[in-house]
C-alpha atoms as a PDB file:
ATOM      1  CA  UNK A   1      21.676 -10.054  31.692  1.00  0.00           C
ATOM      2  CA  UNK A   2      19.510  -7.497  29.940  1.00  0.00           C
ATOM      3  CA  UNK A   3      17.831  -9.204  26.363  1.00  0.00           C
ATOM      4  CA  UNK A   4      18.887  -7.597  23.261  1.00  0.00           C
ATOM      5  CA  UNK A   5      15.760  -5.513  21.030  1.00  0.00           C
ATOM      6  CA  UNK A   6      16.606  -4.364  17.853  1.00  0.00           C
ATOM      7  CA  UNK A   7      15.895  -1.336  16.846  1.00  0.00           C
ATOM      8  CA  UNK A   8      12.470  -0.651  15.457  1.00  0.00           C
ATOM      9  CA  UNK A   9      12.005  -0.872  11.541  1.00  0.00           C
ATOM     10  CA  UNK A  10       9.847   0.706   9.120  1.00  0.00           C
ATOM     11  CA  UNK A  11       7.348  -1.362   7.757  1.00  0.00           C
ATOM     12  CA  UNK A  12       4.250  -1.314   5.098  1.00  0.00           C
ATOM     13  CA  UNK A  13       0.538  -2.783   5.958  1.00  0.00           C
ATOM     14  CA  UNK A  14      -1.898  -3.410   3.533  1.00  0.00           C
ATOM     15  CA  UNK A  15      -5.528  -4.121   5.022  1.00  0.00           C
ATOM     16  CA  UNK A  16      -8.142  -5.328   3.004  1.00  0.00           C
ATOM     17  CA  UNK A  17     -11.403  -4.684   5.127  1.00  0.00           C
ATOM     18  CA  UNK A  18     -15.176  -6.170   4.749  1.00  0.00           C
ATOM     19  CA  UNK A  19     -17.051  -3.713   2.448  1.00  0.00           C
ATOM     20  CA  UNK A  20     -20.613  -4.097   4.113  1.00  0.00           C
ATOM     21  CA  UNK A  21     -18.950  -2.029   7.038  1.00  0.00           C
ATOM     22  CA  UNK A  22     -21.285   1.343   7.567  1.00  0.00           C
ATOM     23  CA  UNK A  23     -19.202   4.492   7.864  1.00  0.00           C
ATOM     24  CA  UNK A  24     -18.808   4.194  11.434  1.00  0.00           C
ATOM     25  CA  UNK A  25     -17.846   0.687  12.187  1.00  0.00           C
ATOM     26  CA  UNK A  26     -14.775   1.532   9.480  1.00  0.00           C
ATOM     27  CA  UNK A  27     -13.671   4.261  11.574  1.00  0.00           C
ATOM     28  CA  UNK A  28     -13.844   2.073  14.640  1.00  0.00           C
ATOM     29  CA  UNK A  29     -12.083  -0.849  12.784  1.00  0.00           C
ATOM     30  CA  UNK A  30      -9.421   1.452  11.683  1.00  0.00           C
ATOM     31  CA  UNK A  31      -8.736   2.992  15.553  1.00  0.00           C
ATOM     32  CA  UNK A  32      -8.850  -0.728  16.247  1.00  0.00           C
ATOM     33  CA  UNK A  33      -6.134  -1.313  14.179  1.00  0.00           C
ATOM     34  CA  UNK A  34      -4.164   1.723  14.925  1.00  0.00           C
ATOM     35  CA  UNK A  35      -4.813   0.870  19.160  1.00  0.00           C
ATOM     36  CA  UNK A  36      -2.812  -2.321  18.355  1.00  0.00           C
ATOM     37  CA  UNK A  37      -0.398  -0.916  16.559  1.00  0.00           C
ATOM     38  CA  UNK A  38       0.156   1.203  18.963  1.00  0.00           C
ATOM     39  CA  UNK A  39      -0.039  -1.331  21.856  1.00  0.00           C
ATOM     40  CA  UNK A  40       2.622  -3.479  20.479  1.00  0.00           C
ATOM     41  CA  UNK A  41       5.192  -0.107  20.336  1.00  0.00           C
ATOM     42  CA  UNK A  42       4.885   0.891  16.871  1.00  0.00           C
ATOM     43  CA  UNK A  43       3.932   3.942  15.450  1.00  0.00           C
ATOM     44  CA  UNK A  44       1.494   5.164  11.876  1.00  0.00           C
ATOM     45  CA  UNK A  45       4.014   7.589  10.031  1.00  0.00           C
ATOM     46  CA  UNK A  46       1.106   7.098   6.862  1.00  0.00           C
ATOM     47  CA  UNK A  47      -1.875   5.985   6.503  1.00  0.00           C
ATOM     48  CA  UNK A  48      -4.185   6.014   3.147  1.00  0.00           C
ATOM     49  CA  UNK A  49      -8.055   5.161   2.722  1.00  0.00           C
ATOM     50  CA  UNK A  50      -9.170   6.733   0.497  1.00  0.00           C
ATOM     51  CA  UNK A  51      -8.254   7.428  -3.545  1.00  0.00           C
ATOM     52  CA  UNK A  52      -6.726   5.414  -5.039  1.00  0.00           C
ATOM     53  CA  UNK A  53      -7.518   2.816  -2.560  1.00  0.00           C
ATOM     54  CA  UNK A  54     -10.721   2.939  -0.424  1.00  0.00           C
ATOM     55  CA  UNK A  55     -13.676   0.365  -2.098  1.00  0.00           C
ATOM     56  CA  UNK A  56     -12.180  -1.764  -4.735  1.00  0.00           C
ATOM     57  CA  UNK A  57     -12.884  -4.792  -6.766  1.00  0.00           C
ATOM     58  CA  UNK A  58     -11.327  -8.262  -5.784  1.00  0.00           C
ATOM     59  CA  UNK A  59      -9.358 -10.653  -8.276  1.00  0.00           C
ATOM     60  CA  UNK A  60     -11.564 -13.543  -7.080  1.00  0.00           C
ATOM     61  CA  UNK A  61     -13.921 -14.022  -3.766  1.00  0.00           C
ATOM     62  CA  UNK A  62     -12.857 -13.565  -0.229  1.00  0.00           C
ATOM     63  CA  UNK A  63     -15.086 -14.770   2.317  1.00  0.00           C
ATOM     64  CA  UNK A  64     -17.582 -14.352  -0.729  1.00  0.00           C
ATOM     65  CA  UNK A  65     -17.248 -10.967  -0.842  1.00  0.00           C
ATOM     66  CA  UNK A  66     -16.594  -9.214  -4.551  1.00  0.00           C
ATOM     67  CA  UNK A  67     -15.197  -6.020  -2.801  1.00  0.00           C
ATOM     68  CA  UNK A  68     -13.602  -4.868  -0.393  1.00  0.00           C
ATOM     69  CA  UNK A  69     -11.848  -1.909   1.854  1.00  0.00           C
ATOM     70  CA  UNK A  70      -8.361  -0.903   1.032  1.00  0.00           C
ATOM     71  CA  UNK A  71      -6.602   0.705   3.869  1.00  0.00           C
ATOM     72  CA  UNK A  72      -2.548   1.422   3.660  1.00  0.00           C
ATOM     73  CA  UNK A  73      -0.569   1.996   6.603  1.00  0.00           C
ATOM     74  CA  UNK A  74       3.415   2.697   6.500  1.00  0.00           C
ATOM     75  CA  UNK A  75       4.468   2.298  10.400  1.00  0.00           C
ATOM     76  CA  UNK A  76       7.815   1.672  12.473  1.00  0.00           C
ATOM     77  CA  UNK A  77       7.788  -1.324  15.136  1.00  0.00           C
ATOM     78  CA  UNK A  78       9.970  -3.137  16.998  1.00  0.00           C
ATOM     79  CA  UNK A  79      10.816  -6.610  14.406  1.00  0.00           C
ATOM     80  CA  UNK A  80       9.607  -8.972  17.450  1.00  0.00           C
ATOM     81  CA  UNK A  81       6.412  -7.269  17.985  1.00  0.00           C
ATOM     82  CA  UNK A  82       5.291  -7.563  14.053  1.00  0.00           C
ATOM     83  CA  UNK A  83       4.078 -11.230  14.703  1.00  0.00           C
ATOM     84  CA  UNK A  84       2.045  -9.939  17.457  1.00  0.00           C
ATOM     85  CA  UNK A  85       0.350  -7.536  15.435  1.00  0.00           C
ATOM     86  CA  UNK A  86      -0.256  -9.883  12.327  1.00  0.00           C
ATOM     87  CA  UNK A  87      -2.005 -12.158  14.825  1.00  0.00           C
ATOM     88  CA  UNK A  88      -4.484  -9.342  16.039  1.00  0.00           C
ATOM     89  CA  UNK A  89      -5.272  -8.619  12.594  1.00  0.00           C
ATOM     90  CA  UNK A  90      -5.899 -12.570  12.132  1.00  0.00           C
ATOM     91  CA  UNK A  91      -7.787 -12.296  15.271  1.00  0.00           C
ATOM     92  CA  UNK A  92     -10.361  -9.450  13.984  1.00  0.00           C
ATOM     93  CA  UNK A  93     -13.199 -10.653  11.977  1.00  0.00           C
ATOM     94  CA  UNK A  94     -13.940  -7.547  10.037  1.00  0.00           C
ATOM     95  CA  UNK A  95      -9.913  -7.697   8.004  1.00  0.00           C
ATOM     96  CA  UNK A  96     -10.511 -10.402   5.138  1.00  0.00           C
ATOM     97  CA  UNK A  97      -6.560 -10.459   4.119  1.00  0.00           C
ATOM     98  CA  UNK A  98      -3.660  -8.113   5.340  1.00  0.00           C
ATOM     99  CA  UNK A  99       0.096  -7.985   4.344  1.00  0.00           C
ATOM    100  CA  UNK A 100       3.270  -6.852   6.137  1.00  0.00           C
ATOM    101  CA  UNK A 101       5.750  -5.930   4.359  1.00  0.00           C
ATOM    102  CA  UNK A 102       9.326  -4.490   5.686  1.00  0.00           C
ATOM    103  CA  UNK A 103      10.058  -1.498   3.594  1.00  0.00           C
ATOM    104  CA  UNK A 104      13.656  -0.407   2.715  1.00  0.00           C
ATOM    105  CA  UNK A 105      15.676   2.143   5.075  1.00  0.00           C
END
């Protein structure tokens, strides 16, 4: 009997990465990101890095770092591959705190 997938949904993804990162290493930490996106069957319709994101100030210490990387994506995937990416993102040492959030249709 073939198992149902729903269709996939748009969703938003806020990345907060480590700010000691040289210019490089972001760029590879952001492909990183985007390969498992990508791996899991969802696709980047947006992605922002720089103003008014990019370096910012923290609320309070993470990892006891003051500042850190903003990076938002907006991307569509499949509802039961989400979890998969959220624990790849766990998984990577270089994202101090990320957020999925499903947007409205």
């Amino acid at each position: 009997m073939p198992r149902y997938e729903p269709e996939p949904r748009p969703y938003e993804l806020m990345v907060l990465l480590r700010p000691d990162l040289a210019e490089e290493r972001l760029d590879a930490a952001i492909e990183r990101i985007r390969t498992t996106i990508s791996d899991q069957g969802g696709t980047i319709t947006f992605e922002k890095r720089d103003t008014p994101w990019g370096r910012r100030r923290l609320a309070y210490p993470i990892q006891k770092f003051q500042e850190a990387i903003y990076v938002l994506f907006q991307l569509t995937c499949p509802p039961s591959k989400v979890r998969e990416v959220e624990r790849e993102l766990r998984l990577n040492d270089q994202v101090l705190r990320h957020l999925v959030v499903r947007m409205d249709e």
